[in-house]
C-alpha atoms as a PDB file:
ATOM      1  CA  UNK A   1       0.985  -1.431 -19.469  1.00  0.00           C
ATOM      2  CA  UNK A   2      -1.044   0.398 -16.444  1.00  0.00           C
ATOM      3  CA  UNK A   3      -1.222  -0.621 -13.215  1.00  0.00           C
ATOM      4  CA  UNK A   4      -1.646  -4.158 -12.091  1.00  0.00           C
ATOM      5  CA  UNK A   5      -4.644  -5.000 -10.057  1.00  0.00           C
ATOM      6  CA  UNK A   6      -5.743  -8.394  -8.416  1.00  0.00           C
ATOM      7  CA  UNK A   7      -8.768 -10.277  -8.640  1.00  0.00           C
ATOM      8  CA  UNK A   8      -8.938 -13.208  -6.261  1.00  0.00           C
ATOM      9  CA  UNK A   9     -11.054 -16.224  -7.222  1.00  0.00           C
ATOM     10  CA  UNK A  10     -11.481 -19.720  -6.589  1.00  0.00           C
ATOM     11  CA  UNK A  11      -9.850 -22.263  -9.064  1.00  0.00           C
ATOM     12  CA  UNK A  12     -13.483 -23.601  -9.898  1.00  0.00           C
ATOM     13  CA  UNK A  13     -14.457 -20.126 -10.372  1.00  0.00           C
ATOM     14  CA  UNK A  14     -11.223 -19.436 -12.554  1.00  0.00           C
ATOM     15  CA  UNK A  15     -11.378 -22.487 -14.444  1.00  0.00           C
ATOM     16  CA  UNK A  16     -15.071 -21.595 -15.339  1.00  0.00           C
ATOM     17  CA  UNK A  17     -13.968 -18.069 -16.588  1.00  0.00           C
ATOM     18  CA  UNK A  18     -11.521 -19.461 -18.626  1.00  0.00           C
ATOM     19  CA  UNK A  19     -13.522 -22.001 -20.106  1.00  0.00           C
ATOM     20  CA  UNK A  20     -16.387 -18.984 -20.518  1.00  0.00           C
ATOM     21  CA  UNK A  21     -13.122 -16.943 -22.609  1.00  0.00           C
ATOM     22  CA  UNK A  22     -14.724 -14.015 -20.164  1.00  0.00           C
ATOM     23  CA  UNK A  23     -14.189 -13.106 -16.583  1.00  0.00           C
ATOM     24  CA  UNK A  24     -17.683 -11.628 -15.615  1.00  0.00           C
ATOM     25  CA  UNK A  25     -17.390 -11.949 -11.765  1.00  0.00           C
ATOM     26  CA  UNK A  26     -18.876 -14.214  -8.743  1.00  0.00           C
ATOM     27  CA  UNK A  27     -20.696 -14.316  -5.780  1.00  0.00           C
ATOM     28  CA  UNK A  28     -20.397 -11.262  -4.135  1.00  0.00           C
ATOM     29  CA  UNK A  29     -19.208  -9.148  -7.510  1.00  0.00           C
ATOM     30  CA  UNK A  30     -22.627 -10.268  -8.981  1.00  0.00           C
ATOM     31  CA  UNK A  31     -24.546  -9.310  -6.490  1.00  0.00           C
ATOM     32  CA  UNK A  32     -22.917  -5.990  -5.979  1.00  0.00           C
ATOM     33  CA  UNK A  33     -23.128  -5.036  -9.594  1.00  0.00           C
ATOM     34  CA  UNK A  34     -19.244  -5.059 -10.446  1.00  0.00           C
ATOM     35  CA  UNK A  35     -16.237  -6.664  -9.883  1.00  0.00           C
ATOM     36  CA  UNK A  36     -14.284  -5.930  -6.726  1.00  0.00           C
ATOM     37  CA  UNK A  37     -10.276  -5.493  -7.596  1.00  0.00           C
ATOM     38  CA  UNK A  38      -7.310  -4.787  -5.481  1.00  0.00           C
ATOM     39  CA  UNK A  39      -4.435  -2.851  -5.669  1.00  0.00           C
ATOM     40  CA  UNK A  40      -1.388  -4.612  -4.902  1.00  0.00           C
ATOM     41  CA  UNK A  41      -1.324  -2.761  -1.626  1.00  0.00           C
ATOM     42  CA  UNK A  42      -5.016  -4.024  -0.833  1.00  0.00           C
ATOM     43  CA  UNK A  43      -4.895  -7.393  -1.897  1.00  0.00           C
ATOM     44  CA  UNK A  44      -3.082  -8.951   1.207  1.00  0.00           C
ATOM     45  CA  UNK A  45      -5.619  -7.535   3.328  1.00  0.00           C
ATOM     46  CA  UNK A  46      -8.475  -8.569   1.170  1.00  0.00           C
ATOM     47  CA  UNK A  47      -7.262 -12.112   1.304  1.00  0.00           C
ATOM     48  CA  UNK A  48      -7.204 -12.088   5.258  1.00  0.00           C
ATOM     49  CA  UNK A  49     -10.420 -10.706   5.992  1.00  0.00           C
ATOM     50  CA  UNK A  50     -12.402 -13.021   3.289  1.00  0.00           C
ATOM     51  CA  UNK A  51     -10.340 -16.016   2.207  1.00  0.00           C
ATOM     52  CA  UNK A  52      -8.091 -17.081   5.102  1.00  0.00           C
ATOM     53  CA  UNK A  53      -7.183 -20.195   4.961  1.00  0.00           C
ATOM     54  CA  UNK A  54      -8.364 -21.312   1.826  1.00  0.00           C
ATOM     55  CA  UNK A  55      -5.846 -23.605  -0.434  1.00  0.00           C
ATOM     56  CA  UNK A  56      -8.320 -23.616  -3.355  1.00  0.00           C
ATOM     57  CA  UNK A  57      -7.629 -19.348  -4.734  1.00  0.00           C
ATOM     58  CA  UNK A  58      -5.702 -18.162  -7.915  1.00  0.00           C
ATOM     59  CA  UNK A  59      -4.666 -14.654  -7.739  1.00  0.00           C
ATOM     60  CA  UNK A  60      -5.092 -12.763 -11.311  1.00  0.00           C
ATOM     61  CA  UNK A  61      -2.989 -10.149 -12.069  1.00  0.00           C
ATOM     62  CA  UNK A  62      -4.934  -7.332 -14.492  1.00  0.00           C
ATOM     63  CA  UNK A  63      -3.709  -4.727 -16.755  1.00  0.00           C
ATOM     64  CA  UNK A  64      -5.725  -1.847 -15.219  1.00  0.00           C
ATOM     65  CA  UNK A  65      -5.383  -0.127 -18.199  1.00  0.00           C
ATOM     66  CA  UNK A  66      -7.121  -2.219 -20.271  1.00  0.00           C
ATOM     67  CA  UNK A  67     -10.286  -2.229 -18.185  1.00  0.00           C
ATOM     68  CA  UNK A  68     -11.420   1.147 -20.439  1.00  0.00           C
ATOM     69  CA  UNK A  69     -13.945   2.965 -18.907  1.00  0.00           C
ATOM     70  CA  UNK A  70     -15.415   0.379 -16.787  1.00  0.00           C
ATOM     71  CA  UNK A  71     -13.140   0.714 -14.278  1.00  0.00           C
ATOM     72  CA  UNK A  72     -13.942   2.895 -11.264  1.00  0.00           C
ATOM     73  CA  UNK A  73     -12.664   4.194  -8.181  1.00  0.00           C
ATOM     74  CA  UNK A  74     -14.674   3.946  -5.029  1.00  0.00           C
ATOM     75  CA  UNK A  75     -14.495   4.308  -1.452  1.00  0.00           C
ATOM     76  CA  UNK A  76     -14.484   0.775   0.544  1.00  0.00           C
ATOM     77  CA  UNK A  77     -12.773  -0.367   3.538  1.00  0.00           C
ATOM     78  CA  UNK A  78     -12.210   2.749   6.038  1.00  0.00           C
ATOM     79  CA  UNK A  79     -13.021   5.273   2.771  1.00  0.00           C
ATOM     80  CA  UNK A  80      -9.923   3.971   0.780  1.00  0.00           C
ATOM     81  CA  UNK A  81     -10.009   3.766  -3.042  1.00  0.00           C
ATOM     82  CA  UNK A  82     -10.576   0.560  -4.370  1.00  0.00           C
ATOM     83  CA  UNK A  83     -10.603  -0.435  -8.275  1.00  0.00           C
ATOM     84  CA  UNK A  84     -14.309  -1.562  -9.353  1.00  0.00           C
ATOM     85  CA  UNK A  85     -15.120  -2.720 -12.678  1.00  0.00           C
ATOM     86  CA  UNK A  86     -18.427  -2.335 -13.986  1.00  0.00           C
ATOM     87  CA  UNK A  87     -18.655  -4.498 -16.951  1.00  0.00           C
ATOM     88  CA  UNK A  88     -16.513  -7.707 -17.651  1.00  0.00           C
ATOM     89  CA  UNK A  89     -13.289  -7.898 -17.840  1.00  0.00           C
ATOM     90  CA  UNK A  90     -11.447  -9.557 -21.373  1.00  0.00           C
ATOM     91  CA  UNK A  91      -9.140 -11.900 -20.788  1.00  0.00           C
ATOM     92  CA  UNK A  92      -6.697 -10.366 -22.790  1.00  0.00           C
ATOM     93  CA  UNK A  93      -6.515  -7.816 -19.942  1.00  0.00           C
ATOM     94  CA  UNK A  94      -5.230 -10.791 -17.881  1.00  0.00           C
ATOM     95  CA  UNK A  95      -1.684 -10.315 -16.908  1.00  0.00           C
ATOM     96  CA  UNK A  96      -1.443 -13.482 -15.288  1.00  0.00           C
ATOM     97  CA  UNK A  97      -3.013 -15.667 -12.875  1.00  0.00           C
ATOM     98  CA  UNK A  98      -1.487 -18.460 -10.335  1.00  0.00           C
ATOM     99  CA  UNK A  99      -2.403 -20.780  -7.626  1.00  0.00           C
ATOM    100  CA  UNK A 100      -2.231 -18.671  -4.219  1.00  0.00           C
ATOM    101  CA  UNK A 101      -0.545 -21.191  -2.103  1.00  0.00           C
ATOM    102  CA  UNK A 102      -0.719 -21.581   1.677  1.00  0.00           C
ATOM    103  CA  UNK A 103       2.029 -21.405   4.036  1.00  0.00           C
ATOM    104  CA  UNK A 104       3.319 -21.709   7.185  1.00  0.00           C
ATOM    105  CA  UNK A 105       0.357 -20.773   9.701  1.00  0.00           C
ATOM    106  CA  UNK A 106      -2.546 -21.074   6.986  1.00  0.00           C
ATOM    107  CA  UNK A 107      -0.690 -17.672   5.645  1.00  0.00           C
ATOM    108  CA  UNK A 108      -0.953 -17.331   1.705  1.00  0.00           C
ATOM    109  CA  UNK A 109       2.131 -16.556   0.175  1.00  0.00           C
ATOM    110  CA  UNK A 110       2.462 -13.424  -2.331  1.00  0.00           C
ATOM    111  CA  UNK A 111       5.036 -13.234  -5.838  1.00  0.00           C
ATOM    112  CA  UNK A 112       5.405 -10.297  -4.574  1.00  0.00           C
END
């Protein structure tokens, strides 16, 4: 197994991807032209700027290396690397995915 990268979603939006057997990205991923991922390091960042607050998010864990050569590494936020995936993603790279719940102050708590 490679490293694990994080997709957040909505639940509708998970549900739908599930149902679909294929996780081919939303909103802003299709209007970008790939997938935006996280690193594990990235993710709770990511989360505050575009989803605080929300009680509706799943965070999906991916097998990076499974993602083949779709998978790229571009500059983002302040010229950092982030993993983009050009293409759609199998669900058998799917490590796991679970409700991101909401704490104490609106602050979404992380397995890890």
């Amino acid at each position: 197994m490679g490293q694990s990268l994080y997709k957040v979603v909505s639940c509708e939006d998970w549900q739908q991807a599930l149902t679909a057997g294929i996780f081919r990205g939303f909103g802003i991923d299709l209007e970008d032209g790939f997938i935006h991922l996280s690193t594990g390091d990235q993710v709770k960042e990511t989360v505050r700027r575009y989803f605080s607050g929300r009680a509706d998010l799943m965070l999906v864990s991916i097998d990076g290396s499974g993602l083949g050569e779709t998978l790229r590494w571009e500059p983002s936020r302040g010229g950092v690397l982030f993993p983009h995936v050009y293409g759609a993603i199998a669900m058998s790279a799917v490590l796991q995915a679970e409700p991101l719940k909401l704490g104490e102050n609106d602050e979404h708590h992380f397995p890890f």
